[in-house]
PDB file of N, CA and C in Angstrom:
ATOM      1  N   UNK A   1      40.962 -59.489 105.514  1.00  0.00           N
ATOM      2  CA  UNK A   1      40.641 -60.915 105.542  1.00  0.00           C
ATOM      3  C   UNK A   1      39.244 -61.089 106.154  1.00  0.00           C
ATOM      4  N   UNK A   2      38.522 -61.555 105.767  1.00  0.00           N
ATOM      5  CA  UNK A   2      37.024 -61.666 106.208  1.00  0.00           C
ATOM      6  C   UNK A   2      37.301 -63.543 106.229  1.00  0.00           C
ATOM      7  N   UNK A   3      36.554 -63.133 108.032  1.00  0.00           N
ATOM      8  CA  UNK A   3      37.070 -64.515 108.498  1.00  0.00           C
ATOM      9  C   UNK A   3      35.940 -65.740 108.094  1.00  0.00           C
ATOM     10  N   UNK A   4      34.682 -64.686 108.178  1.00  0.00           N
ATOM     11  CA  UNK A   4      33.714 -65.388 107.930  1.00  0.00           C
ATOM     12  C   UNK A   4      33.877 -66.452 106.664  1.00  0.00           C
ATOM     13  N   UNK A   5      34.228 -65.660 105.267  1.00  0.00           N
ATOM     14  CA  UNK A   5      33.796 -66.407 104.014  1.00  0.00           C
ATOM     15  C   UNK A   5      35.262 -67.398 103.747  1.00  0.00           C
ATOM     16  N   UNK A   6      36.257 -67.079 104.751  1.00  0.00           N
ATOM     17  CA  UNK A   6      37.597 -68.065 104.681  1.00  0.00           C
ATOM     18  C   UNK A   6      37.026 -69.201 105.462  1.00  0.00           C
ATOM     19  N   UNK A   7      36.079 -69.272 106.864  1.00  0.00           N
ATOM     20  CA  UNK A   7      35.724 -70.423 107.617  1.00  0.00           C
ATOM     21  C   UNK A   7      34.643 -71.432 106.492  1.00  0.00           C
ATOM     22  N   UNK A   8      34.103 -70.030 105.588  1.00  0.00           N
ATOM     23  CA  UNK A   8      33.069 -71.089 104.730  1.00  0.00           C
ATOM     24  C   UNK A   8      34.017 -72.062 103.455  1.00  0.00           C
ATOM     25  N   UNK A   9      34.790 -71.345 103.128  1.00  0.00           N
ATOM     26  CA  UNK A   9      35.970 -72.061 101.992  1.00  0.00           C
ATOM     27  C   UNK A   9      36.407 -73.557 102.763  1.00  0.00           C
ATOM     28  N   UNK A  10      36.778 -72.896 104.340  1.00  0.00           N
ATOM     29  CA  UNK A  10      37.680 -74.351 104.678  1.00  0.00           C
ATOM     30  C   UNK A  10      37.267 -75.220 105.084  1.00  0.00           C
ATOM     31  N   UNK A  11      35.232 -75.134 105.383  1.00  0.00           N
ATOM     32  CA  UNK A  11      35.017 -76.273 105.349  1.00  0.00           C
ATOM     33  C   UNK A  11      34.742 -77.638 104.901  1.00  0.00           C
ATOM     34  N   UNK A  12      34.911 -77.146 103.514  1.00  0.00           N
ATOM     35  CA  UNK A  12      35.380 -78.687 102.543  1.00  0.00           C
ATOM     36  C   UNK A  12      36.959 -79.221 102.674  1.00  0.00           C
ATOM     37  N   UNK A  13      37.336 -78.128 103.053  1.00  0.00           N
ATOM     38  CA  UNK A  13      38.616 -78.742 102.908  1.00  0.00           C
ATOM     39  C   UNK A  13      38.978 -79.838 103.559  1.00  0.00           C
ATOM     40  N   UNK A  14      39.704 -80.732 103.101  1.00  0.00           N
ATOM     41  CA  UNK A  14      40.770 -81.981 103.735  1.00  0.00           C
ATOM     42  C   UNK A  14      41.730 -82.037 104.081  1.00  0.00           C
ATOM     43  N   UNK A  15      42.271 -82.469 105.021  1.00  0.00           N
ATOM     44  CA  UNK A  15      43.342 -82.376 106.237  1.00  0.00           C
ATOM     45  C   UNK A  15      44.560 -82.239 105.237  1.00  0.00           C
ATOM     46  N   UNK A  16      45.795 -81.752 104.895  1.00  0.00           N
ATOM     47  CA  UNK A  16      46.787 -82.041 104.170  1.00  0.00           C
ATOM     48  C   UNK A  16      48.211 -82.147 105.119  1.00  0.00           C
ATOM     49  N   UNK A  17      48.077 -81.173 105.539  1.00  0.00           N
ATOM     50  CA  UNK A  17      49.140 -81.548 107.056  1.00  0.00           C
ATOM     51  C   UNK A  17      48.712 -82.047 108.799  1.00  0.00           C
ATOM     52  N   UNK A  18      49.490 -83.283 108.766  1.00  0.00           N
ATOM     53  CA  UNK A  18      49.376 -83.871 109.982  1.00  0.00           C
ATOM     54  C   UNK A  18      50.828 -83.615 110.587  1.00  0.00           C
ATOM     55  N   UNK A  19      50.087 -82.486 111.643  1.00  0.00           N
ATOM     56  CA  UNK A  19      51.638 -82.595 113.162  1.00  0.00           C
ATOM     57  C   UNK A  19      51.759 -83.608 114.142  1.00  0.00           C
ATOM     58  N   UNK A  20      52.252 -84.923 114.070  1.00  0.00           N
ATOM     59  CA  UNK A  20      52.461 -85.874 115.048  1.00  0.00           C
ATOM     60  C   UNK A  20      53.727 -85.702 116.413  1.00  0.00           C
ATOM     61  N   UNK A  21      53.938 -86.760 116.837  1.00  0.00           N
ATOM     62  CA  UNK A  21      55.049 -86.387 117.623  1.00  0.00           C
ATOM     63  C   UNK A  21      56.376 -85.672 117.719  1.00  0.00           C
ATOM     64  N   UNK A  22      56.760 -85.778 116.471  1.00  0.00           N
ATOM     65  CA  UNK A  22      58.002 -85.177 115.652  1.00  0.00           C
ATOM     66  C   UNK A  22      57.510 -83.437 115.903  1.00  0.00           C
ATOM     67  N   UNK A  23      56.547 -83.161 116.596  1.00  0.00           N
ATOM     68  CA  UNK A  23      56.116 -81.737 116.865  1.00  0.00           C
ATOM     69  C   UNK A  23      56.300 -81.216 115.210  1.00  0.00           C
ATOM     70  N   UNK A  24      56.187 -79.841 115.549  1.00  0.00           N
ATOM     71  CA  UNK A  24      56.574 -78.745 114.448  1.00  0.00           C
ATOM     72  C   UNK A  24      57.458 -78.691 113.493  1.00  0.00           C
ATOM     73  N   UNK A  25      58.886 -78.939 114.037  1.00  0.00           N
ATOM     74  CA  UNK A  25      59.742 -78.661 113.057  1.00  0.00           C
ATOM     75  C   UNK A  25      59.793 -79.392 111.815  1.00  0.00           C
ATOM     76  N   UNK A  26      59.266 -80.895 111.571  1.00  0.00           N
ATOM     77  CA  UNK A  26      59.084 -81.890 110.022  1.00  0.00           C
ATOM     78  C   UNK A  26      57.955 -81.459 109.269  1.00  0.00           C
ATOM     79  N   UNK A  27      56.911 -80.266 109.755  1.00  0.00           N
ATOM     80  CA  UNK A  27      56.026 -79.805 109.109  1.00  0.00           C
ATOM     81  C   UNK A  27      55.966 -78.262 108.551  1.00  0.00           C
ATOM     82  N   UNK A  28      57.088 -77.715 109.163  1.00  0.00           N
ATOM     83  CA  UNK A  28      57.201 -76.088 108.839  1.00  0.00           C
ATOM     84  C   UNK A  28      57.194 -75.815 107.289  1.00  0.00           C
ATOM     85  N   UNK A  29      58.319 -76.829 107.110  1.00  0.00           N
ATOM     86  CA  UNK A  29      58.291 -76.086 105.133  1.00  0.00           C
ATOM     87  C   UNK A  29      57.106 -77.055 104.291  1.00  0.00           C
ATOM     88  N   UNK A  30      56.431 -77.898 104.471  1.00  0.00           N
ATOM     89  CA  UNK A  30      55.426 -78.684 103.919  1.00  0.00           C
ATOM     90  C   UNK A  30      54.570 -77.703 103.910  1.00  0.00           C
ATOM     91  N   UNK A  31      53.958 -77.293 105.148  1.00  0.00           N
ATOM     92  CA  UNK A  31      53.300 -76.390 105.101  1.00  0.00           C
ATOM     93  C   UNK A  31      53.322 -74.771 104.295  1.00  0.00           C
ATOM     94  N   UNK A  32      54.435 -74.391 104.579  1.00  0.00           N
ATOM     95  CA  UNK A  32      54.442 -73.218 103.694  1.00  0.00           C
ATOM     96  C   UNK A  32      54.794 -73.501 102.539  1.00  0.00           C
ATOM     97  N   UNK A  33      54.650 -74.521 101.795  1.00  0.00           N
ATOM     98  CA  UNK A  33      55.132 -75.217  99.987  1.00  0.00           C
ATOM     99  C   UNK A  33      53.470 -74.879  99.972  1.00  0.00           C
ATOM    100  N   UNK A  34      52.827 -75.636 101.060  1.00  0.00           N
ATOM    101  CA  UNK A  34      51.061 -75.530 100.801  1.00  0.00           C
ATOM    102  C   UNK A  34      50.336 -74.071 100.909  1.00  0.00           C
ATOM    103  N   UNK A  35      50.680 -73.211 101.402  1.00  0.00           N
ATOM    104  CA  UNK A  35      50.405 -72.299 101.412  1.00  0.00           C
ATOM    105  C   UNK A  35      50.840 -71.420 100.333  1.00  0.00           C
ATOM    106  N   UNK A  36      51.914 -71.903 100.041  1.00  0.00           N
ATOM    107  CA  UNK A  36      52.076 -70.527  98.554  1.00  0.00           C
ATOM    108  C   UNK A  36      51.582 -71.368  97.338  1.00  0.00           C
ATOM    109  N   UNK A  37      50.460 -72.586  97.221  1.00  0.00           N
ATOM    110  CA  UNK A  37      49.844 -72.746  96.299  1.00  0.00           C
ATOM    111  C   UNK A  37      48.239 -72.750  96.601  1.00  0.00           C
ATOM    112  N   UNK A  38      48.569 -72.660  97.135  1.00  0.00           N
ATOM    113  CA  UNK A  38      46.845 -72.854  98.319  1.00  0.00           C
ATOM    114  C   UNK A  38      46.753 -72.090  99.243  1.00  0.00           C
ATOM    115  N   UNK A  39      45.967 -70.919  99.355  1.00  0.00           N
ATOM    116  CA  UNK A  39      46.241 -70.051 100.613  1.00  0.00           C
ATOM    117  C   UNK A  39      45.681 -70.462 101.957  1.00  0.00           C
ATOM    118  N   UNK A  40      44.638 -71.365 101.821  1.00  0.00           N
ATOM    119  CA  UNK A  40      44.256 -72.301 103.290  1.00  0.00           C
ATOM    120  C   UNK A  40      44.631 -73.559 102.850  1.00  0.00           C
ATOM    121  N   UNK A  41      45.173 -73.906 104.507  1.00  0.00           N
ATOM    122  CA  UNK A  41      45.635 -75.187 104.410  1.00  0.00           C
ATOM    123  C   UNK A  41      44.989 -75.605 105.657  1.00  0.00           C
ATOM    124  N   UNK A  42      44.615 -76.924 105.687  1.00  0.00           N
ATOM    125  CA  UNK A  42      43.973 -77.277 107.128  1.00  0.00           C
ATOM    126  C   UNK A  42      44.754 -78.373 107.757  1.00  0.00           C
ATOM    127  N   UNK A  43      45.606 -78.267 109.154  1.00  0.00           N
ATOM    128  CA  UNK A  43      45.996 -78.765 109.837  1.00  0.00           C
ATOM    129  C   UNK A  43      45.649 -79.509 111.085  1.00  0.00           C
ATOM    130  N   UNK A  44      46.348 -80.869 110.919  1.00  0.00           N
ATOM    131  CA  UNK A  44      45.595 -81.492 112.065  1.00  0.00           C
ATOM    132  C   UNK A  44      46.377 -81.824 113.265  1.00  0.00           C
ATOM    133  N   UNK A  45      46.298 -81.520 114.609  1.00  0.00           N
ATOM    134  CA  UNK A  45      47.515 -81.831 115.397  1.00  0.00           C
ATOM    135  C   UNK A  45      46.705 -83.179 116.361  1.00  0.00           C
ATOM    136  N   UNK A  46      47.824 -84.091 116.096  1.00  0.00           N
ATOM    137  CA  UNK A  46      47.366 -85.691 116.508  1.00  0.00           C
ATOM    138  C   UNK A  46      47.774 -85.628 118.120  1.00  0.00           C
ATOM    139  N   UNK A  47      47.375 -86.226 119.019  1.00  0.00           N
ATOM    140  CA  UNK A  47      47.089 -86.144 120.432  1.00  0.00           C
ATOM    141  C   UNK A  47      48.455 -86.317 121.031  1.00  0.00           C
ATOM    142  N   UNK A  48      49.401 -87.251 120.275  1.00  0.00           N
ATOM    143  CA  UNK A  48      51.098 -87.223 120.502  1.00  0.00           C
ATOM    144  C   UNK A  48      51.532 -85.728 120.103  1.00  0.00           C
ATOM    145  N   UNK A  49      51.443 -84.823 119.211  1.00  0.00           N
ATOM    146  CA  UNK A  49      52.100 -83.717 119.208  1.00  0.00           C
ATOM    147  C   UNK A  49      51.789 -82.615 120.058  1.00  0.00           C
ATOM    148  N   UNK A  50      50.536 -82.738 120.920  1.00  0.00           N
ATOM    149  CA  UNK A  50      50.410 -82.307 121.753  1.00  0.00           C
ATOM    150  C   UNK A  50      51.241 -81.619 123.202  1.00  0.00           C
ATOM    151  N   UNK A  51      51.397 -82.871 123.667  1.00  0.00           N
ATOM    152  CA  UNK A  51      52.323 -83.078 124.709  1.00  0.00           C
ATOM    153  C   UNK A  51      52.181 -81.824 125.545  1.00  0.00           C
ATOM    154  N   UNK A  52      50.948 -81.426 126.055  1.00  0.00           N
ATOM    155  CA  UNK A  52      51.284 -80.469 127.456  1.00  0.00           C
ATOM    156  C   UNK A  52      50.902 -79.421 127.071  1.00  0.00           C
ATOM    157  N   UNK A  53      50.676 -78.824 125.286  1.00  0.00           N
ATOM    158  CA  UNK A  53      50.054 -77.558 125.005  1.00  0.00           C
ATOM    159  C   UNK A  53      48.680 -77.984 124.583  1.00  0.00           C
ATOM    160  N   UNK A  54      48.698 -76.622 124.192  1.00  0.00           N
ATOM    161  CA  UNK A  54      46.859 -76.888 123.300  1.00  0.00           C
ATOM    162  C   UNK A  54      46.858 -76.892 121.778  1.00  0.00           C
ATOM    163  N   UNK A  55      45.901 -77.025 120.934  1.00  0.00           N
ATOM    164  CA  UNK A  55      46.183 -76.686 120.090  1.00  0.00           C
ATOM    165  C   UNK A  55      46.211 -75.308 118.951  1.00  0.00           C
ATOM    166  N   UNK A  56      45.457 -74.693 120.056  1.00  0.00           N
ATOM    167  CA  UNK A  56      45.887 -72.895 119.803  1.00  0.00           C
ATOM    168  C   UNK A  56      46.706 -72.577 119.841  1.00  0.00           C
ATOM    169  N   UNK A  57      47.786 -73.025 120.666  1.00  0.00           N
ATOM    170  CA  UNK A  57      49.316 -72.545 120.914  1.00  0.00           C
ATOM    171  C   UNK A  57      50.015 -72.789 120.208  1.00  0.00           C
ATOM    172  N   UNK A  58      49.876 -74.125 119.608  1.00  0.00           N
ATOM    173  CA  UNK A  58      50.980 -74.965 118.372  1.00  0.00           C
ATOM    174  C   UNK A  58      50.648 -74.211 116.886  1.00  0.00           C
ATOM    175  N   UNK A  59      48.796 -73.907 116.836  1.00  0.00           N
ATOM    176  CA  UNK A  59      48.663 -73.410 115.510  1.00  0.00           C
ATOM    177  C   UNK A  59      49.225 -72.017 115.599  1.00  0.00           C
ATOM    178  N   UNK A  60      48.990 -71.055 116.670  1.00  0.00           N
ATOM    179  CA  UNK A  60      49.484 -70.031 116.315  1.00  0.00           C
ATOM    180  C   UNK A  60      51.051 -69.709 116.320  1.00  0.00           C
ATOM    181  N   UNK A  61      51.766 -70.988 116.711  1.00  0.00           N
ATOM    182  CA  UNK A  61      53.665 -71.044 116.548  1.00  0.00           C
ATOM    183  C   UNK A  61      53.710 -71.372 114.814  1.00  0.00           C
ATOM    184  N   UNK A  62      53.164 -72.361 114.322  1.00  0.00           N
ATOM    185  CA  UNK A  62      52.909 -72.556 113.016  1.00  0.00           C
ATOM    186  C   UNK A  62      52.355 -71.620 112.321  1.00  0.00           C
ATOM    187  N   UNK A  63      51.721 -70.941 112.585  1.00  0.00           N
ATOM    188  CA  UNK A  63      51.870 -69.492 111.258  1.00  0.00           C
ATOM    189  C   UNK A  63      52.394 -68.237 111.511  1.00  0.00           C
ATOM    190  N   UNK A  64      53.390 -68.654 112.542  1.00  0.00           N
ATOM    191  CA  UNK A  64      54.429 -67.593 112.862  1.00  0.00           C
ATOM    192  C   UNK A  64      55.333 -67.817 112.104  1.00  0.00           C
ATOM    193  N   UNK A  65      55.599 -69.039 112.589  1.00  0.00           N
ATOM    194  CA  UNK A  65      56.796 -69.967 111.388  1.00  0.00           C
ATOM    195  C   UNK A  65      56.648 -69.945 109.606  1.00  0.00           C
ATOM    196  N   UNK A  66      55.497 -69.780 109.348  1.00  0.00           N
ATOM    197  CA  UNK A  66      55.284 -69.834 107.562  1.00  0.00           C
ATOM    198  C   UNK A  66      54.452 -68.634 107.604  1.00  0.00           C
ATOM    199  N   UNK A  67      54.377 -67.389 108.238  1.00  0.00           N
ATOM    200  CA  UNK A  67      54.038 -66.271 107.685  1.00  0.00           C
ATOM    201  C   UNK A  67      52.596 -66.275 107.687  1.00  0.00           C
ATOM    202  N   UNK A  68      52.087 -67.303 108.179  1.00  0.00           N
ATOM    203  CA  UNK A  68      49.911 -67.408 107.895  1.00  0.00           C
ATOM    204  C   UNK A  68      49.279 -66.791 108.656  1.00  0.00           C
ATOM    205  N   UNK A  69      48.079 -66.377 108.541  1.00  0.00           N
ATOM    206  CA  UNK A  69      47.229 -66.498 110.037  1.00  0.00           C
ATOM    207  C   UNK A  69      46.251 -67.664 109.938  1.00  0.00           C
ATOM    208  N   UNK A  70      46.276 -67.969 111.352  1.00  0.00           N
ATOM    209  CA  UNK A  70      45.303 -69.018 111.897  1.00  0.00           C
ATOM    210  C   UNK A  70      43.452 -68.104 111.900  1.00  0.00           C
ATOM    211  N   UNK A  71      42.709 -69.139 110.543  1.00  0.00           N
ATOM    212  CA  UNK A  71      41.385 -68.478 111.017  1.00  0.00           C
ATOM    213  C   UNK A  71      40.802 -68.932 111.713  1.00  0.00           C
ATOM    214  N   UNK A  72      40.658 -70.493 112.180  1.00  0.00           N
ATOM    215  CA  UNK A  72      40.167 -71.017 113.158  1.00  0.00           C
ATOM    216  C   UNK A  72      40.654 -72.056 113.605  1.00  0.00           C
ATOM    217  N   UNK A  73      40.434 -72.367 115.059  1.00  0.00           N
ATOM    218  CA  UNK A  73      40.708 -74.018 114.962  1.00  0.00           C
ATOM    219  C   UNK A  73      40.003 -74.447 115.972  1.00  0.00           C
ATOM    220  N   UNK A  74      39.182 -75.837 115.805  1.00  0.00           N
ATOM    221  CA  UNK A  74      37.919 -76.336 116.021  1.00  0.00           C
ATOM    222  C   UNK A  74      38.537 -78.168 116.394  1.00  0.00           C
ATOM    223  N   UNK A  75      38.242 -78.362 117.778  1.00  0.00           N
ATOM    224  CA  UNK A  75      39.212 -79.932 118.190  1.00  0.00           C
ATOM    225  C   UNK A  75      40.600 -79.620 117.794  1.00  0.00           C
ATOM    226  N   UNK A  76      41.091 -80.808 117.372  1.00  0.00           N
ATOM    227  CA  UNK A  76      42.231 -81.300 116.641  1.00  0.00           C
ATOM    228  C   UNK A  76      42.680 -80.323 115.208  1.00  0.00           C
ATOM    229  N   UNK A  77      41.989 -79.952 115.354  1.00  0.00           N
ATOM    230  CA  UNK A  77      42.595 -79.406 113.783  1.00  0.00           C
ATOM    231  C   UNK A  77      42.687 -77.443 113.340  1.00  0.00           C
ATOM    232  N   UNK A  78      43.326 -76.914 112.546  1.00  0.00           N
ATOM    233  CA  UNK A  78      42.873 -75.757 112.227  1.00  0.00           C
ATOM    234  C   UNK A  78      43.617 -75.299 111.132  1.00  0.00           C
ATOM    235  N   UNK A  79      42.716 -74.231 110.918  1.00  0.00           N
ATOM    236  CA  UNK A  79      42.845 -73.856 109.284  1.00  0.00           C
ATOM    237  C   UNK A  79      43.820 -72.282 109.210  1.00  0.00           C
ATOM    238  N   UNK A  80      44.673 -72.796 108.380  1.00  0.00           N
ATOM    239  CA  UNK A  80      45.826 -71.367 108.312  1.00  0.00           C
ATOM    240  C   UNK A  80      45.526 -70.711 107.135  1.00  0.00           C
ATOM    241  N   UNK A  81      45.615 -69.320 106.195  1.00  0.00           N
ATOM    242  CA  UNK A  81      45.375 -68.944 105.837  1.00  0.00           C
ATOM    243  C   UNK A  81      46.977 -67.830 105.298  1.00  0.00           C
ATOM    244  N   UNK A  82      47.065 -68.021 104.018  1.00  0.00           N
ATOM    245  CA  UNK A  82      47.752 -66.667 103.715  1.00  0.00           C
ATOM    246  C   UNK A  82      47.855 -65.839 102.574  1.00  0.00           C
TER     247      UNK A  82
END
């Protein structure tokens, strides 16, 4: 995986999954439906789903959960890959 030319792909990309308060679990299979048609998907975690972690911690539980890796994540948001 060359992280470099995946960070250049995802930066057009547009947000398709939003993690709000409902945390993780209402976004696990959305996300991996998006990933086995789209191998990056860019995720945004809203300041309520937060709650006490970061958002390194939540992205890297989320592509534990759908099999991805996380190539980056930059503020609020980050881009999974699979």
């Amino acid at each position: 995986m060359d992280t470099q030319a995946l960070r250049k792909r995802a930066h057009d990309l547009d947000v398709t999954v939003w993690v709000g308060k409902g945390g993780l679990d209402p976004v696990v299979d959305e996300c991996d439906d998006q990933l086995k048609s789209a191998e990056l998907v860019k995720v945004k975690f809203l300041r309520s789903a937060q709650g006490g972690t970061d958002v390194e911690t939540l992205a890297d539980e989320l592509a534990d959960r759908t099999d991805a890796d996380v190539v980056e994540t930059r503020g609020n948001t980050a881009v999974l890959y699979r």
